[in-house]
N, C-alpha and C. Protein backbone atom coordinates (compact mmCIF):
# COMPACT_ATOMS: atom_id res chain seq x y z
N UNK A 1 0.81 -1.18 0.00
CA UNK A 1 0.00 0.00 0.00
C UNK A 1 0.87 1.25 0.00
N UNK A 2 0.21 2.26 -0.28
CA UNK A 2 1.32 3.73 -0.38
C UNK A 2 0.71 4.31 0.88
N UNK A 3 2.08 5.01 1.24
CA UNK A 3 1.87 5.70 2.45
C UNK A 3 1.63 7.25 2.10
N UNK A 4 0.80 8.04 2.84
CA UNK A 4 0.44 9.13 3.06
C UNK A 4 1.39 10.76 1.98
N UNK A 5 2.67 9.88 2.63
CA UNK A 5 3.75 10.61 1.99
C UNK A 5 4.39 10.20 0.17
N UNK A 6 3.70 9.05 0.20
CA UNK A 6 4.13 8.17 -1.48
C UNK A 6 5.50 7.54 -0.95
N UNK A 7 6.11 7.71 -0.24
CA UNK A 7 7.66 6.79 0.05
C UNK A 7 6.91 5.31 -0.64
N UNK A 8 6.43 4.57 -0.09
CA UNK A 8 6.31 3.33 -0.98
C UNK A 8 5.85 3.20 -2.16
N UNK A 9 5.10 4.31 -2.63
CA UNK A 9 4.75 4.39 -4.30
C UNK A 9 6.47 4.61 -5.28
N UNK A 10 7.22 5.36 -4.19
CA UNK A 10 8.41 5.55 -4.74
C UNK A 10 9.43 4.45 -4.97
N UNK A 11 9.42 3.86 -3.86
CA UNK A 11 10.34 2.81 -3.68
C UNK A 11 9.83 1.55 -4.73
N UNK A 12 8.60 1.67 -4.50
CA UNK A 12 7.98 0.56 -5.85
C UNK A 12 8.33 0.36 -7.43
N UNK A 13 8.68 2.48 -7.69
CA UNK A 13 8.84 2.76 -8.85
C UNK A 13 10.10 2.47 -8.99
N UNK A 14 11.09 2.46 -8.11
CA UNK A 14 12.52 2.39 -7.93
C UNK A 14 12.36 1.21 -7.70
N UNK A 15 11.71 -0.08 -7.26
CA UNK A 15 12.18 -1.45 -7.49
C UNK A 15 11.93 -1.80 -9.38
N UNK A 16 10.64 -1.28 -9.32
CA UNK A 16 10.44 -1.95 -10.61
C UNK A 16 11.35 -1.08 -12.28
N UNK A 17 11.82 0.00 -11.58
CA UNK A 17 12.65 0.38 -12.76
C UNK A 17 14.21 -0.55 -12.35
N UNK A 18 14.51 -0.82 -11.34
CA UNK A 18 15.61 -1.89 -11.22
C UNK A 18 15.48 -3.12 -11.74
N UNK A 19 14.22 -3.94 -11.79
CA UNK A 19 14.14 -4.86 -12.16
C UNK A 19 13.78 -4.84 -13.49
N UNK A 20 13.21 -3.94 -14.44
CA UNK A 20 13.64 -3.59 -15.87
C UNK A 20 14.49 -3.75 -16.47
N UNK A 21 15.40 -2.93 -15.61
CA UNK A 21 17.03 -3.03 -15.90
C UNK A 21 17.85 -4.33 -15.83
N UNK A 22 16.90 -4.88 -14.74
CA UNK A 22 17.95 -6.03 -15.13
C UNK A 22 18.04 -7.24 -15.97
N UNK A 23 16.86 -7.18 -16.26
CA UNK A 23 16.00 -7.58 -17.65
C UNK A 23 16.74 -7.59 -18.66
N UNK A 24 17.04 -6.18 -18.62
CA UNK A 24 17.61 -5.78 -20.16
C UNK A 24 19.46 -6.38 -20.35
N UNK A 25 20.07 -5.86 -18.65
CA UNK A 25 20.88 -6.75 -18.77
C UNK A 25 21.33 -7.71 -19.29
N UNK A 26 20.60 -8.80 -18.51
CA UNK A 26 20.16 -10.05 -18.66
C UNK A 26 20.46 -10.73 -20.09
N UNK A 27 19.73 -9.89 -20.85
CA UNK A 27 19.49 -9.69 -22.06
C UNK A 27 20.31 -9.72 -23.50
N UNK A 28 21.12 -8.09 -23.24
CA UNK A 28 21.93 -7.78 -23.51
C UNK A 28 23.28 -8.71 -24.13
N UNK A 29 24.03 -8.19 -25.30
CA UNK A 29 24.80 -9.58 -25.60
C UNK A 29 26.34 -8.63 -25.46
N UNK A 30 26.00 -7.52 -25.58
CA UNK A 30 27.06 -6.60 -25.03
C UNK A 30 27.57 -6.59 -23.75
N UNK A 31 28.74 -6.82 -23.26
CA UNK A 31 28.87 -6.76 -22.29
C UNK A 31 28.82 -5.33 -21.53
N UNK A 32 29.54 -4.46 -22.23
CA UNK A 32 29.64 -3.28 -22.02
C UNK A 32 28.08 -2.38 -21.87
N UNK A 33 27.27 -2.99 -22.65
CA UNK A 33 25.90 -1.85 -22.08
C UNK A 33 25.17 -2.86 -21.18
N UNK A 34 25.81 -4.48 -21.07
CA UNK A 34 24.99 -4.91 -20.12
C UNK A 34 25.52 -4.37 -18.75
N UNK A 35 26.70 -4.12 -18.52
CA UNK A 35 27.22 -3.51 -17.34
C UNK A 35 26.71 -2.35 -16.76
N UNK A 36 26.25 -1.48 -17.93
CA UNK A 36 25.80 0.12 -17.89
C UNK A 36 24.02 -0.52 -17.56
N UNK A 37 23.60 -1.23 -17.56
CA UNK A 37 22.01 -1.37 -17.10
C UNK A 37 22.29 -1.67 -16.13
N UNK A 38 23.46 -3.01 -15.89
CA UNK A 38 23.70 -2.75 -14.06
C UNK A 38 24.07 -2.17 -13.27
N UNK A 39 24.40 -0.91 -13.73
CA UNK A 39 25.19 -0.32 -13.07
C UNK A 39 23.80 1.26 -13.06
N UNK A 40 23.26 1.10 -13.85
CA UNK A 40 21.86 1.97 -13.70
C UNK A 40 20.86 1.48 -13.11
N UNK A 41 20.80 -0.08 -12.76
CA UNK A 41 20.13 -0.35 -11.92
C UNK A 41 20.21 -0.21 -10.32
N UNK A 42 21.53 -0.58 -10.19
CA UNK A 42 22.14 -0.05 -8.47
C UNK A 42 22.13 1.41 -8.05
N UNK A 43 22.08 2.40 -9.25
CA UNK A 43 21.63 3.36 -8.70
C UNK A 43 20.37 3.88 -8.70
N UNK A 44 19.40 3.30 -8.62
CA UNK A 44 18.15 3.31 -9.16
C UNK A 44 17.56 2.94 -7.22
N UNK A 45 18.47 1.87 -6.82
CA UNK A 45 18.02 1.26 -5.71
C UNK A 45 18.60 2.26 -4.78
N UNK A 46 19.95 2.74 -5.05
CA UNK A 46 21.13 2.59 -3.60
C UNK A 46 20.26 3.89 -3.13
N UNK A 47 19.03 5.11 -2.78
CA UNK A 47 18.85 5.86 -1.72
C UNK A 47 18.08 4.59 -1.23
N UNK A 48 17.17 3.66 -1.38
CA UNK A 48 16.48 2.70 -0.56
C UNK A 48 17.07 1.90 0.43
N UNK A 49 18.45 1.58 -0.03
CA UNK A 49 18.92 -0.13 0.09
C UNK A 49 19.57 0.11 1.80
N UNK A 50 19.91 1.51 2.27
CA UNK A 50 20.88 1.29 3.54
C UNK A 50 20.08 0.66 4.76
N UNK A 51 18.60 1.41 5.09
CA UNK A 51 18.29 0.88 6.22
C UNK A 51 17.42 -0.35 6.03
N UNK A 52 16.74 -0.28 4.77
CA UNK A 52 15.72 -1.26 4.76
C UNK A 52 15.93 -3.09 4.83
N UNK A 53 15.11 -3.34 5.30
CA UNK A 53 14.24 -5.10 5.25
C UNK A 53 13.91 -5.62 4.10
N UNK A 54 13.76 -5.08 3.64
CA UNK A 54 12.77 -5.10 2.85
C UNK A 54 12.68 -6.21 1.56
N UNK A 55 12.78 -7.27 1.31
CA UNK A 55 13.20 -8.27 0.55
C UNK A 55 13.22 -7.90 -1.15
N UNK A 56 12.49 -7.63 -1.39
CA UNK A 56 11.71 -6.51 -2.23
C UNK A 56 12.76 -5.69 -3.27
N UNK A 57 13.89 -5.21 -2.52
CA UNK A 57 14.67 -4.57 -2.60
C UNK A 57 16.11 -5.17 -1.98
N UNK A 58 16.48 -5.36 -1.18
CA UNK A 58 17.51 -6.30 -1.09
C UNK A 58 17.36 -7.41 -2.18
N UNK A 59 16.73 -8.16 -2.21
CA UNK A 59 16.86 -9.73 -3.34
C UNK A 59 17.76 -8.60 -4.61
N UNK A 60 17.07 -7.33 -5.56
CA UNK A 60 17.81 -7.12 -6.41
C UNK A 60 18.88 -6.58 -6.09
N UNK A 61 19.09 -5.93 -4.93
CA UNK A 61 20.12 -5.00 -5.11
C UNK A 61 21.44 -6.11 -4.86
N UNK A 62 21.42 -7.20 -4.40
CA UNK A 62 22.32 -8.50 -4.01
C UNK A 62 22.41 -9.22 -5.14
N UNK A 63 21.73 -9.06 -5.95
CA UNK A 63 21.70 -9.37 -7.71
C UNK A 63 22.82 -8.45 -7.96
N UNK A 64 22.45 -7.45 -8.04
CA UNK A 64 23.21 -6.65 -9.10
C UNK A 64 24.77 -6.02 -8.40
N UNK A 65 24.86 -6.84 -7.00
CA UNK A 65 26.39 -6.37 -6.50
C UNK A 65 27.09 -8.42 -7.44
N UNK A 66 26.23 -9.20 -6.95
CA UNK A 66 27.10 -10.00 -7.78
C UNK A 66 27.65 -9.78 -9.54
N UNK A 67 26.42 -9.69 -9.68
CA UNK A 67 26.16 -9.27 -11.22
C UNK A 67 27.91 -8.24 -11.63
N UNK A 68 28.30 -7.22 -10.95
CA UNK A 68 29.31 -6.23 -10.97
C UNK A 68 30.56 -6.30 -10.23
N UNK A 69 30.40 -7.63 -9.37
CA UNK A 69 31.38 -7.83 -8.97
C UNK A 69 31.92 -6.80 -8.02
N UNK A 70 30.97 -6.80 -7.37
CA UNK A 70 31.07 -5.92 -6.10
C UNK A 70 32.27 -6.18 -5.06
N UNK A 71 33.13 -5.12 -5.22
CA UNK A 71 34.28 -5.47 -3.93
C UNK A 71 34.09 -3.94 -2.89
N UNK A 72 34.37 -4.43 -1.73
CA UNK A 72 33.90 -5.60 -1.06
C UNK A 72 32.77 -6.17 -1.41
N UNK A 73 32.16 -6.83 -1.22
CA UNK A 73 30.62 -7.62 -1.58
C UNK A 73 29.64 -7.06 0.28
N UNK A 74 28.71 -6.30 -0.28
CA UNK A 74 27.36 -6.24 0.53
C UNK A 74 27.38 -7.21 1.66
N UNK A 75 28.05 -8.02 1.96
CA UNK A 75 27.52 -8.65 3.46
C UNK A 75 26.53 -8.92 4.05
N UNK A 76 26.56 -7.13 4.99
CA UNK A 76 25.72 -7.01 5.73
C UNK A 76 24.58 -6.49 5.31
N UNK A 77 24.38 -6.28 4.08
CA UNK A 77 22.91 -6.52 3.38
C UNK A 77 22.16 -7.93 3.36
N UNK A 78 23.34 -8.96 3.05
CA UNK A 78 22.68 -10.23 2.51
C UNK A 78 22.53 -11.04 3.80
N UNK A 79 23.31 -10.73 4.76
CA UNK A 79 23.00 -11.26 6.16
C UNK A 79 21.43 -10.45 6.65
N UNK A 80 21.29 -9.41 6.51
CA UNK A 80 18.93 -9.20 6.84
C UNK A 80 18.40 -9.97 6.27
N UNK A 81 18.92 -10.06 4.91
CA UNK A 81 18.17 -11.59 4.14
C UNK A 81 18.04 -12.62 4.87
N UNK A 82 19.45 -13.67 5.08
CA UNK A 82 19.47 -14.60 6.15
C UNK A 82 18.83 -14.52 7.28
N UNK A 83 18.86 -13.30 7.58
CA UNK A 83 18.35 -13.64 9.59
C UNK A 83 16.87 -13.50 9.21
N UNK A 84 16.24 -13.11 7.95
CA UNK A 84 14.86 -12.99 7.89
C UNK A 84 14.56 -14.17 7.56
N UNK A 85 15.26 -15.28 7.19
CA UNK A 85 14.71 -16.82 6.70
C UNK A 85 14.40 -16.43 5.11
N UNK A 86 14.97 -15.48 4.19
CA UNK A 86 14.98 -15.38 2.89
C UNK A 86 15.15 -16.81 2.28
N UNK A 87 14.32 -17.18 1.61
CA UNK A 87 15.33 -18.59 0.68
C UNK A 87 14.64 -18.78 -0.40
N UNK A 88 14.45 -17.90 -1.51
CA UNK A 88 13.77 -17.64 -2.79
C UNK A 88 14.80 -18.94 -3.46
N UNK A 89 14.62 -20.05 -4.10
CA UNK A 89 15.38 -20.92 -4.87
C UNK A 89 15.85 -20.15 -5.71
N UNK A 90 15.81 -19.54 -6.58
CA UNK A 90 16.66 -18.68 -7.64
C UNK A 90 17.71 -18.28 -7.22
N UNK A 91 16.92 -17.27 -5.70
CA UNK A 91 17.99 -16.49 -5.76
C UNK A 91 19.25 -17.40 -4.74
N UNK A 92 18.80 -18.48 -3.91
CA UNK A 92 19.70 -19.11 -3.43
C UNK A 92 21.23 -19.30 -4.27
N UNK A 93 19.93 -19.82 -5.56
CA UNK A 93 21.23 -21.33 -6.36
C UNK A 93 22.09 -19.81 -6.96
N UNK A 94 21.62 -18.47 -7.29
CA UNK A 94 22.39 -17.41 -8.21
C UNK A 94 23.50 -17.11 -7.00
N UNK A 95 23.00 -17.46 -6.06
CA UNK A 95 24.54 -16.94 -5.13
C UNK A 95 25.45 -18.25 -4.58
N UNK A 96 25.08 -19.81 -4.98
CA UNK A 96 25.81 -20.24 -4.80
C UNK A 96 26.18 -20.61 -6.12
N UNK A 97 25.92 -20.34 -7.50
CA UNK A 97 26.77 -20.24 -8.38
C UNK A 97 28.08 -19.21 -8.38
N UNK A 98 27.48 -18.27 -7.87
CA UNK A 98 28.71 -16.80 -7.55
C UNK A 98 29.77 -17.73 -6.62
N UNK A 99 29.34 -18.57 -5.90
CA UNK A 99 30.68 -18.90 -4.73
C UNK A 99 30.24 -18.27 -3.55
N UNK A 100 28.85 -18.03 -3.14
CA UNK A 100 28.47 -17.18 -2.01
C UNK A 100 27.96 -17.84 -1.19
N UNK A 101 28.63 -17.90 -0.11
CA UNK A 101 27.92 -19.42 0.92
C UNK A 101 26.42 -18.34 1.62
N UNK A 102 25.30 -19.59 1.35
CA UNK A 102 24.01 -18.84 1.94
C UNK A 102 23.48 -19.52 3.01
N UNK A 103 23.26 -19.44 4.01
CA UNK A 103 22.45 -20.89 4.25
C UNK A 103 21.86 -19.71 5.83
N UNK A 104 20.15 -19.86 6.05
CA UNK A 104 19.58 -19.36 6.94
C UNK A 104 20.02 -19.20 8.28
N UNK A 105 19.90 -17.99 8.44
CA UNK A 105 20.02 -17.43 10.17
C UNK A 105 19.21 -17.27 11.01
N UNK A 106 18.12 -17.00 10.58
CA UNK A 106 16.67 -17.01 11.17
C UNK A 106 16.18 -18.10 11.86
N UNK A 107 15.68 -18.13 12.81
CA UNK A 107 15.17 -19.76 13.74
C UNK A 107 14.10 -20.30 12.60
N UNK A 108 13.28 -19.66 12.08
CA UNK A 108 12.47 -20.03 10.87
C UNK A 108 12.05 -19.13 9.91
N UNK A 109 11.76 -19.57 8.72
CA UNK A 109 11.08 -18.56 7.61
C UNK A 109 9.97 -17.95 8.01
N UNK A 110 10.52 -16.39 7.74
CA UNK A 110 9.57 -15.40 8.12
C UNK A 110 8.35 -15.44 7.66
N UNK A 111 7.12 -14.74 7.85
CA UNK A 111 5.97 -15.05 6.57
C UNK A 111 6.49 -13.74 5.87
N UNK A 112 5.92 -13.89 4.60
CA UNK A 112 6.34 -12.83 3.63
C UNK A 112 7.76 -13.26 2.60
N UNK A 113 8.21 -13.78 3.47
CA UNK A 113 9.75 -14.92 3.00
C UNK A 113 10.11 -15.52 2.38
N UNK A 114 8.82 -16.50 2.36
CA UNK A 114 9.05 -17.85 2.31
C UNK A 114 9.34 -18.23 0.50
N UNK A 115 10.18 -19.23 0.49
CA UNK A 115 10.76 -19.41 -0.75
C UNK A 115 9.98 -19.69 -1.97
N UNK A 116 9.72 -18.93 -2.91
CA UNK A 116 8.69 -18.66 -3.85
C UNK A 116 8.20 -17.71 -4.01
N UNK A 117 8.18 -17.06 -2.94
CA UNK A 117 6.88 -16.07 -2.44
C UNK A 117 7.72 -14.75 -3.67
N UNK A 118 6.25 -14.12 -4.18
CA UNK A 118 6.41 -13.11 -4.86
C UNK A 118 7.18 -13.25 -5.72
């Protein structure tokens, strides 16, 4: 739902123009403009990504630091994931193809979480 102020109408517009982008990425046979969609997608996210939960927004923005080869690599982004019981299969197996050990912190999957969901 949108709040009073639109912050979540915003953040919505800013997930779903990230996930456009990464689409096109995706896509892309260029490496060079596929980099430039990822790299327009992370900034599309990064005023959202510092304090929030928000799966929504973390799942891509942890996309697109592997995707770029993020050094250092996000961490302590992808650890709120973990302690929330995140375990979307995609996005599991995309980070243990990267070499990214995942495995839950949470005593159980949150609702809202749960692997599939959304």
């Amino acid at each position: 739902h949108i709040g009073v102020d639109g912050i979540n109408k915003l953040e919505e517009m800013a997930r779903l123009k990230a996930l456009a982008l990464i689409a096109l990425a995706r896509a892309e046979d260029s490496p060079d403009t596929a980099r430039n969609y990822w790299i327009q997608a992370r900034d599309s996210l990064t005023p959202l990504i510092e304090d929030t939960l928000d799966p929504e927004l973390l799942e891509p923005w942890i996309r697109i630091a592997v995707a770029l080869d993020t050094k250092p690599f996000p961490q302590q982004l992808l650890k709120r994931l973990q302690e929330a019981g995140y375990a979307k299969p995609g996005f599991v197996t995309m980070l243990r193809q990267a070499g990214i050990d995942y495995e839950l912190l949470g005593p159980e999957t949150a609702p809202g979480l749960i692997a599939g969901s959304r």
